[in-house]
PDB file of N, CA and C in Angstrom:
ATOM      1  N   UNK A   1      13.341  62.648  -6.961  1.00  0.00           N
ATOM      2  CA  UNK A   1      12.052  62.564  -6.309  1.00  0.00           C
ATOM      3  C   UNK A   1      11.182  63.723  -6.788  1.00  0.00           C
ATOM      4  N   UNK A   2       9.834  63.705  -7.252  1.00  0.00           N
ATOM      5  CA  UNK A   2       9.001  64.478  -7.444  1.00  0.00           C
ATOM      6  C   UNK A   2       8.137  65.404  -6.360  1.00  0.00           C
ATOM      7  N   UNK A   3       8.268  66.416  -6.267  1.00  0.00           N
ATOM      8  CA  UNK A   3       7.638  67.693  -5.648  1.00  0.00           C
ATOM      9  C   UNK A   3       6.339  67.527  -5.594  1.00  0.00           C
ATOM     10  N   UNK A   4       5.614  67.062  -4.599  1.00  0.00           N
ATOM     11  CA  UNK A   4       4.465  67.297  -4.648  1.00  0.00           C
ATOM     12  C   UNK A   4       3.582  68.458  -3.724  1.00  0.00           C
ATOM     13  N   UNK A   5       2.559  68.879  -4.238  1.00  0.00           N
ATOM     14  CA  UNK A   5       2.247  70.174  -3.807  1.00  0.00           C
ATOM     15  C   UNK A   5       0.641  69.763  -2.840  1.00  0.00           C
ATOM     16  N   UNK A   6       1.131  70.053  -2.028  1.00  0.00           N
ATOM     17  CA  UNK A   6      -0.076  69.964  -0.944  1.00  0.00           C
ATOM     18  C   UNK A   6      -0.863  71.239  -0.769  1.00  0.00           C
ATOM     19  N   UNK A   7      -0.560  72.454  -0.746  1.00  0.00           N
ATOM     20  CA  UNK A   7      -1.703  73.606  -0.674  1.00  0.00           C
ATOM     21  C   UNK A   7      -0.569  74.506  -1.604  1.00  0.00           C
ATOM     22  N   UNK A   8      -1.679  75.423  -1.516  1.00  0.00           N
ATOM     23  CA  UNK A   8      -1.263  76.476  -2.946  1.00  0.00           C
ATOM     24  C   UNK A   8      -2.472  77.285  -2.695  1.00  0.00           C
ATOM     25  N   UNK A   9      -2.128  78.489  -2.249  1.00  0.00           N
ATOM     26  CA  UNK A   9      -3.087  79.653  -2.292  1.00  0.00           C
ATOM     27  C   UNK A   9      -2.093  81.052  -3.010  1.00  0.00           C
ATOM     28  N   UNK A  10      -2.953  81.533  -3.789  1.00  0.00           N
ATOM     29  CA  UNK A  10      -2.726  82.786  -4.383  1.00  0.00           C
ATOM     30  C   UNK A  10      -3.346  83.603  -4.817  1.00  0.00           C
ATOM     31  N   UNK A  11      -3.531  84.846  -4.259  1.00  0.00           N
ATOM     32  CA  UNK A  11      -4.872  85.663  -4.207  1.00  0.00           C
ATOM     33  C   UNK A  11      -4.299  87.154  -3.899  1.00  0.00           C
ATOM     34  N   UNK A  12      -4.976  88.650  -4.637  1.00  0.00           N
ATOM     35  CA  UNK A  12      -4.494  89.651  -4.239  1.00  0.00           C
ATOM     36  C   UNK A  12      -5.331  89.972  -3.006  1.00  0.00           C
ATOM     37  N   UNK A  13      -4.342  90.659  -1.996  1.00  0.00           N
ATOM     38  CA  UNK A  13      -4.494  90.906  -0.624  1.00  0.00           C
ATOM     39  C   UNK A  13      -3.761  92.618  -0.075  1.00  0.00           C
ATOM     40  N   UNK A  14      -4.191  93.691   0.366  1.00  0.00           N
ATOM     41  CA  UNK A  14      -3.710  94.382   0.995  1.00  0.00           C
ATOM     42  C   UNK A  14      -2.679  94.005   1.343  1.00  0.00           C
ATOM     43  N   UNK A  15      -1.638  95.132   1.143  1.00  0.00           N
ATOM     44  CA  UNK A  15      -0.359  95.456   2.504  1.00  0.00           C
ATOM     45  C   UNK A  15      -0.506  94.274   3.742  1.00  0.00           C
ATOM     46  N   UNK A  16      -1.909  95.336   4.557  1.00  0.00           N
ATOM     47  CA  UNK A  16      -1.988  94.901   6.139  1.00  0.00           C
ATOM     48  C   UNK A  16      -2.628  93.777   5.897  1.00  0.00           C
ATOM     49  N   UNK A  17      -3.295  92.735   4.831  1.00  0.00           N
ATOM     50  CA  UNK A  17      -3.958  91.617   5.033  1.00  0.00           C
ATOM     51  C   UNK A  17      -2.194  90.532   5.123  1.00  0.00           C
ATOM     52  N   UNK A  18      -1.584  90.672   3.679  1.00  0.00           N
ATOM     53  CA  UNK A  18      -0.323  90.080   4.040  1.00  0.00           C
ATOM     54  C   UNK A  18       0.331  90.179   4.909  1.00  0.00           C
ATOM     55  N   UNK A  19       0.852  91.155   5.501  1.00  0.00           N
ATOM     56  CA  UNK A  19       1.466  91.459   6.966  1.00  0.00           C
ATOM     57  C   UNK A  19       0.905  90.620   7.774  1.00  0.00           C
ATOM     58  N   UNK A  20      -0.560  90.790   7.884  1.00  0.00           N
ATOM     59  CA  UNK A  20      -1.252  90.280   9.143  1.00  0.00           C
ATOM     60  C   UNK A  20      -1.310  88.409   9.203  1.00  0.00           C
ATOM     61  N   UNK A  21      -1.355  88.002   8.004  1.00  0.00           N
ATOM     62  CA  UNK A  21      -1.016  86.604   8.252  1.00  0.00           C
ATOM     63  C   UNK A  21       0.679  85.525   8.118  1.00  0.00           C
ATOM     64  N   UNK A  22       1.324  86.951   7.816  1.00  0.00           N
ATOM     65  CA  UNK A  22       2.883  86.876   7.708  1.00  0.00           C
ATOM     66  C   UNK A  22       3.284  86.568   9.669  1.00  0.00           C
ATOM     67  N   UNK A  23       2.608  87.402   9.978  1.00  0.00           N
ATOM     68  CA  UNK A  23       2.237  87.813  11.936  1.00  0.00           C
ATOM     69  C   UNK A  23       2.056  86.617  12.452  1.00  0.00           C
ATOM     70  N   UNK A  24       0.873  85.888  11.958  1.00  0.00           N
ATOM     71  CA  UNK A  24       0.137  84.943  12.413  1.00  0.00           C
ATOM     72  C   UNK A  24       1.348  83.774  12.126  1.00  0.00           C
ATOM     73  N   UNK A  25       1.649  83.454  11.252  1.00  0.00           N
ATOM     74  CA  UNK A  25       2.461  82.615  10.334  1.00  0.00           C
ATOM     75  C   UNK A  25       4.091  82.450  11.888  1.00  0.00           C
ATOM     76  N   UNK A  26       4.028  83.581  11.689  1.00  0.00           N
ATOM     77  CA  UNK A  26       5.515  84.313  12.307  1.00  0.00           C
ATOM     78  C   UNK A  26       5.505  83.275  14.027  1.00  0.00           C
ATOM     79  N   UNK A  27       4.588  83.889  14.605  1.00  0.00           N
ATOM     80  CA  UNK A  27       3.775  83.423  15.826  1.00  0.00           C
ATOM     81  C   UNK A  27       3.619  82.114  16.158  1.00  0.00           C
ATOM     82  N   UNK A  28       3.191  81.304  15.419  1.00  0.00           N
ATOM     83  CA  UNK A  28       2.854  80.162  15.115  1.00  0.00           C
ATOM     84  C   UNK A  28       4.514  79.444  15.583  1.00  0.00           C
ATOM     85  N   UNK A  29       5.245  79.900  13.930  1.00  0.00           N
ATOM     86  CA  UNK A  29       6.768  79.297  14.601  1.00  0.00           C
ATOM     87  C   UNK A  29       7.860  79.270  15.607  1.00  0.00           C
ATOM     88  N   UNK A  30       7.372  80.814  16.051  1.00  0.00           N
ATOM     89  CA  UNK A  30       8.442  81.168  17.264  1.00  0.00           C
ATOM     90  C   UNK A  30       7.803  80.656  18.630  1.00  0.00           C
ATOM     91  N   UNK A  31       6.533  79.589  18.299  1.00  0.00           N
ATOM     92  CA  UNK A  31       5.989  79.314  19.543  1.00  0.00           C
ATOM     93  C   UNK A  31       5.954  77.658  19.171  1.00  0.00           C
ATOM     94  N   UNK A  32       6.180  77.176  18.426  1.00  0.00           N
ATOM     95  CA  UNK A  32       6.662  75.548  17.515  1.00  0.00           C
ATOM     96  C   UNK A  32       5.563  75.180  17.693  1.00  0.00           C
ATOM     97  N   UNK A  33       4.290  76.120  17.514  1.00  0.00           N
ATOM     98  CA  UNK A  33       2.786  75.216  17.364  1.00  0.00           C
ATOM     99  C   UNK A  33       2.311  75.066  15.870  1.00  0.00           C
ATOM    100  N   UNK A  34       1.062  74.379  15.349  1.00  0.00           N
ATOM    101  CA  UNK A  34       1.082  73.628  14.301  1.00  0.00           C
ATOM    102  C   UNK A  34       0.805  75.199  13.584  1.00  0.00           C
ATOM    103  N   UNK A  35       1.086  75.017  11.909  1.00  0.00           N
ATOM    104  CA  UNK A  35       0.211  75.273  11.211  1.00  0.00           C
ATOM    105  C   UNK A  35      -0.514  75.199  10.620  1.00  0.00           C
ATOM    106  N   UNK A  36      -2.221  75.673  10.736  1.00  0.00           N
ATOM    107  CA  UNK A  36      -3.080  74.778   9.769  1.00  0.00           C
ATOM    108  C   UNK A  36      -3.647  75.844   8.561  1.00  0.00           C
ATOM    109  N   UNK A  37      -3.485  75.644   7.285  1.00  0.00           N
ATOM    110  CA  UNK A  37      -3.754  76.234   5.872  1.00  0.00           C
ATOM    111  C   UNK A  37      -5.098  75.754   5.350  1.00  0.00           C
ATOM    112  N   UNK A  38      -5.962  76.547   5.703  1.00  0.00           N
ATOM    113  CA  UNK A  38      -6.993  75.978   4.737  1.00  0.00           C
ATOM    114  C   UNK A  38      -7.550  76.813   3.661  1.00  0.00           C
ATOM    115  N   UNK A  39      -7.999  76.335   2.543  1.00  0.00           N
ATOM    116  CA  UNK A  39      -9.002  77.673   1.163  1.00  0.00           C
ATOM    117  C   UNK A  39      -9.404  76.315   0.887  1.00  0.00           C
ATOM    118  N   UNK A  40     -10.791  76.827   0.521  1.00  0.00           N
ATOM    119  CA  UNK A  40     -11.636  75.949  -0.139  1.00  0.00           C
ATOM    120  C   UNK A  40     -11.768  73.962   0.144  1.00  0.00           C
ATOM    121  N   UNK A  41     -11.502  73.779  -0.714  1.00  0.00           N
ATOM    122  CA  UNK A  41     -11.591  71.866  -0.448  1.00  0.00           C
ATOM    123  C   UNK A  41      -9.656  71.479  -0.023  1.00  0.00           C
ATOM    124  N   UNK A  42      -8.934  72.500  -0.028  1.00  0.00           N
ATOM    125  CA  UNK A  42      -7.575  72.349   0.322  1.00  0.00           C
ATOM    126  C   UNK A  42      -7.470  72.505   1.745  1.00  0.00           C
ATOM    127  N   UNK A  43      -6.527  72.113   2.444  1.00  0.00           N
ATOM    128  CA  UNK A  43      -6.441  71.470   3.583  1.00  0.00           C
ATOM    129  C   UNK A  43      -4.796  71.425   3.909  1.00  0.00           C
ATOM    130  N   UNK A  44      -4.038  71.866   4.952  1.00  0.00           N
ATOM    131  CA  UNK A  44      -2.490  71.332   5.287  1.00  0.00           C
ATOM    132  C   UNK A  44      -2.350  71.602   6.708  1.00  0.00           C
ATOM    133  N   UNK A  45      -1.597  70.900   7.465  1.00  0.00           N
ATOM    134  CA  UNK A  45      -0.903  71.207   9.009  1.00  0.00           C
ATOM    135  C   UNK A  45       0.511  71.292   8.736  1.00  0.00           C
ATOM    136  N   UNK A  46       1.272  71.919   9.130  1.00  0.00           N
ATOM    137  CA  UNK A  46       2.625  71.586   9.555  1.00  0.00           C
ATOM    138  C   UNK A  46       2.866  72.093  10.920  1.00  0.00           C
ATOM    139  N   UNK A  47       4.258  71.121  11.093  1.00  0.00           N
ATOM    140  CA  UNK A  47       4.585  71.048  12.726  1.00  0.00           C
ATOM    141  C   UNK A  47       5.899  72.106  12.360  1.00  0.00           C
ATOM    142  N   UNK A  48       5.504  72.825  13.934  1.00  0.00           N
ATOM    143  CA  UNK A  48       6.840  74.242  13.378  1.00  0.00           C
ATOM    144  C   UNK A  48       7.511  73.453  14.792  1.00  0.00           C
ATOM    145  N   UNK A  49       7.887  72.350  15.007  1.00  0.00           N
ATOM    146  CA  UNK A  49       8.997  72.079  16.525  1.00  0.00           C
ATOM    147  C   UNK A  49       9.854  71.644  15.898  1.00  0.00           C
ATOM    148  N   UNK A  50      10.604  71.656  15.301  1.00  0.00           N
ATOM    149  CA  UNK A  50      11.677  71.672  14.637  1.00  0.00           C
ATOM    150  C   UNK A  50      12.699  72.443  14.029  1.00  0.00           C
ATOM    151  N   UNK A  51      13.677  72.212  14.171  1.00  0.00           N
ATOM    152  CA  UNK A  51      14.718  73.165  12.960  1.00  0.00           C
ATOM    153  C   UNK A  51      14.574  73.204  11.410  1.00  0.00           C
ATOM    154  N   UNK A  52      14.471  74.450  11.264  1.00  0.00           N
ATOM    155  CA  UNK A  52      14.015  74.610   9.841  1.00  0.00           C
ATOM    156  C   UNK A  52      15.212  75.273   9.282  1.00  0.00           C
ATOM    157  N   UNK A  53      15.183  75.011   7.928  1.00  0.00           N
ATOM    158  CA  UNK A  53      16.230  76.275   7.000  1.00  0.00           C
ATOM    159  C   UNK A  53      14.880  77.302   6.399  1.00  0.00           C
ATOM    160  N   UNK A  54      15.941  78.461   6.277  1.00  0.00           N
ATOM    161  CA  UNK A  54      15.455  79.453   5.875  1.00  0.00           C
ATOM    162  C   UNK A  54      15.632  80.214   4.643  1.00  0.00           C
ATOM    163  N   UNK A  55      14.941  80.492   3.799  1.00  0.00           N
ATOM    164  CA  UNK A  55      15.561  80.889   2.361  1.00  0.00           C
ATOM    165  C   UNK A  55      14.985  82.538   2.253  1.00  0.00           C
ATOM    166  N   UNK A  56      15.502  83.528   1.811  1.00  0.00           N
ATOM    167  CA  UNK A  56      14.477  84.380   1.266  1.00  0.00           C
ATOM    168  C   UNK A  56      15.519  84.892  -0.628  1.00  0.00           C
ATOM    169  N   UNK A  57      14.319  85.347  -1.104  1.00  0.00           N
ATOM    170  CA  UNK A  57      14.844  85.251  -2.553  1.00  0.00           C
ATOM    171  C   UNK A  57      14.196  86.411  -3.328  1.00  0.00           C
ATOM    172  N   UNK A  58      14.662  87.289  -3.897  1.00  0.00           N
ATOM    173  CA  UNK A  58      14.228  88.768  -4.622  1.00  0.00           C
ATOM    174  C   UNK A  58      14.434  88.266  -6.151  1.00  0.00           C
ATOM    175  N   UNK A  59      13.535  88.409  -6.723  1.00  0.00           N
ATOM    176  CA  UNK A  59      13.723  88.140  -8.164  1.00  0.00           C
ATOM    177  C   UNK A  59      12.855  89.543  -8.797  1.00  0.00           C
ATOM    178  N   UNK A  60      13.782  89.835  -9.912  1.00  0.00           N
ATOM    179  CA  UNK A  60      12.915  91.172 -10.995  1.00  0.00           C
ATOM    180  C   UNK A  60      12.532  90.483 -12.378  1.00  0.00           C
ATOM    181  N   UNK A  61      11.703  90.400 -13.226  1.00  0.00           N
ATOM    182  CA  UNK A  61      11.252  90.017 -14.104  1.00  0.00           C
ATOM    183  C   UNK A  61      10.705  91.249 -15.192  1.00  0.00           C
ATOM    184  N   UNK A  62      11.108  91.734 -15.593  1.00  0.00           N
ATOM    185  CA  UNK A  62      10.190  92.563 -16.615  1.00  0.00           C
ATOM    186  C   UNK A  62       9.869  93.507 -15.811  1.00  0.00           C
ATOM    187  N   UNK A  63       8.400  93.769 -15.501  1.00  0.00           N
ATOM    188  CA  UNK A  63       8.228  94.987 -14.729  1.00  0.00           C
ATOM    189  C   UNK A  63       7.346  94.862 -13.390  1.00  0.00           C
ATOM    190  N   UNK A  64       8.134  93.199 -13.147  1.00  0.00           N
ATOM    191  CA  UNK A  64       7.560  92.937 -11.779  1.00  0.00           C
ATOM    192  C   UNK A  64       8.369  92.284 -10.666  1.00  0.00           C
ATOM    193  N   UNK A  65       8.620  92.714  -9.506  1.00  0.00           N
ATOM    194  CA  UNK A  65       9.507  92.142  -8.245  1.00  0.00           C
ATOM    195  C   UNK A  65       9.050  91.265  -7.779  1.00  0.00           C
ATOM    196  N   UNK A  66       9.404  90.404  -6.762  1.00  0.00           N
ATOM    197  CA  UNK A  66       8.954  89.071  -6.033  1.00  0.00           C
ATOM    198  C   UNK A  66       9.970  89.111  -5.200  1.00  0.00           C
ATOM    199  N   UNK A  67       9.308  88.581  -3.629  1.00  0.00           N
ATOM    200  CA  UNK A  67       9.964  88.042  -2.454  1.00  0.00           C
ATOM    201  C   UNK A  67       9.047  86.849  -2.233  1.00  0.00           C
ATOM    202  N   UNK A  68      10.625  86.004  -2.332  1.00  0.00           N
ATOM    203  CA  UNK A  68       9.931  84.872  -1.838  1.00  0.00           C
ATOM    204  C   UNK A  68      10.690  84.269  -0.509  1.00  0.00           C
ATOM    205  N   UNK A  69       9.529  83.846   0.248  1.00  0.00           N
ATOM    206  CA  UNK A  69       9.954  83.301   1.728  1.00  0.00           C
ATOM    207  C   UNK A  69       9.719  81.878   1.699  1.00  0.00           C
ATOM    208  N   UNK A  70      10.925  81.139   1.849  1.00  0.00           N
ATOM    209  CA  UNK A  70      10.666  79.582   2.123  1.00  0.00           C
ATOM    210  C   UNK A  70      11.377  79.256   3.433  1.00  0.00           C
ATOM    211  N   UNK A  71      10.942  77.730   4.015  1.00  0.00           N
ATOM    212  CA  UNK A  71      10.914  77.588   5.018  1.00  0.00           C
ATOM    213  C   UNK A  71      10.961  76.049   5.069  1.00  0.00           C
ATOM    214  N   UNK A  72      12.383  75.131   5.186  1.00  0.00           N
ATOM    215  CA  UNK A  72      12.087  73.866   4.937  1.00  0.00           C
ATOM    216  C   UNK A  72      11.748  73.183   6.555  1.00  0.00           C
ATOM    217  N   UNK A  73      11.439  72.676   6.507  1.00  0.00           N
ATOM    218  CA  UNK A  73      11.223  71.202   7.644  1.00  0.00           C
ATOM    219  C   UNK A  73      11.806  70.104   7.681  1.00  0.00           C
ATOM    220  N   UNK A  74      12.681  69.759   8.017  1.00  0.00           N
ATOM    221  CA  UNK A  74      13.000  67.893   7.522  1.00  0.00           C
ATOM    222  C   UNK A  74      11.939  66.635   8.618  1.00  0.00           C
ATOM    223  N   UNK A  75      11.743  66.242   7.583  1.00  0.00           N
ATOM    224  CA  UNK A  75      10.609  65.326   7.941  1.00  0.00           C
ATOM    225  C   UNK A  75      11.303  64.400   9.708  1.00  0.00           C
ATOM    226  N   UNK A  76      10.671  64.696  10.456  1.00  0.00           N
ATOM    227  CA  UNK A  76      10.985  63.352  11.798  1.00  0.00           C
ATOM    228  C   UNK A  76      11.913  62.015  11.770  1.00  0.00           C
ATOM    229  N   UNK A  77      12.777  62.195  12.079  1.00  0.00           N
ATOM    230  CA  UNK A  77      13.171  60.763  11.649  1.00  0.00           C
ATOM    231  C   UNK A  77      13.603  59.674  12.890  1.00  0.00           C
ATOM    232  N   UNK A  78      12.415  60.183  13.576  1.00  0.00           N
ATOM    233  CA  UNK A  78      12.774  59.484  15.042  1.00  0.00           C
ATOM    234  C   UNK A  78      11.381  57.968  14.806  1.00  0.00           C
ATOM    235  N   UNK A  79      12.228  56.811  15.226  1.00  0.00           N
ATOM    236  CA  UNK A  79      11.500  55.842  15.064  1.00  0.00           C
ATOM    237  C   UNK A  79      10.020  55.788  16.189  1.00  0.00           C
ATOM    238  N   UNK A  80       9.484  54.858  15.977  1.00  0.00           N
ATOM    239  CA  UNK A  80       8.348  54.631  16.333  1.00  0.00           C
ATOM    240  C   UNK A  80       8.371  53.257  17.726  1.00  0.00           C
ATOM    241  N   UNK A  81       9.519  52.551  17.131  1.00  0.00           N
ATOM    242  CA  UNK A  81       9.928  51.405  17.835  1.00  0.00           C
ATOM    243  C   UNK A  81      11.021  51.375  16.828  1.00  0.00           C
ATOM    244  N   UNK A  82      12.248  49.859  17.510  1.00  0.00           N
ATOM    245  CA  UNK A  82      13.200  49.444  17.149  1.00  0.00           C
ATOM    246  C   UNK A  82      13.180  48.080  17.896  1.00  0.00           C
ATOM    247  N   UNK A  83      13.508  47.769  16.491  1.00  0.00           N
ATOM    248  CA  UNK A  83      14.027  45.920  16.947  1.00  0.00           C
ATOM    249  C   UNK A  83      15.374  45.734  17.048  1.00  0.00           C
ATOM    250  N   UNK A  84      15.548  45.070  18.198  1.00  0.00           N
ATOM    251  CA  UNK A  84      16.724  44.737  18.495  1.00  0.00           C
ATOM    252  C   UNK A  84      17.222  43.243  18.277  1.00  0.00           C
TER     253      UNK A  84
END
């Protein structure tokens, strides 16, 4: 199945600007309310009431570090109706 990418923001930001929407982000899930992502003509919600997996990942490259934070969702799989 192919990966498709619904928002994508990447932009340099202060320390306290990342922190501060890491906060917001944080908040959002430990309270299972939506999240909504918006920049420009891009647009996303996700629902944090669910069990999620959690990844975090340190990579070095040359002469640059990276943390990356992922966060899966599995999609609802509760019906709508059922025929019996």
């Amino acid at each position: 199945m192919t990966e498709e990418v619904l928002f994508k923001l990447e932009q340099k930001m202060s320390n306290s600007e990342i922190a501060e929407n890491l906060r917001e982000i944080a908040e959002k899930i430990e309270n299972g309310d939506e999240i909504s992502l918006k920049s420009g003509n891009q647009s996303v919600d996700l629902r944090t009431d669910r069990s999620a997996e959690f990844e975090i990942k340190v990579e070095r490259e040359k002469d640059e570090e990276s943390l990356e934070l992922e966060i899966e969702w599995k999609k609802n799989n509760d019906k709508e109706f059922e025929i019996s």
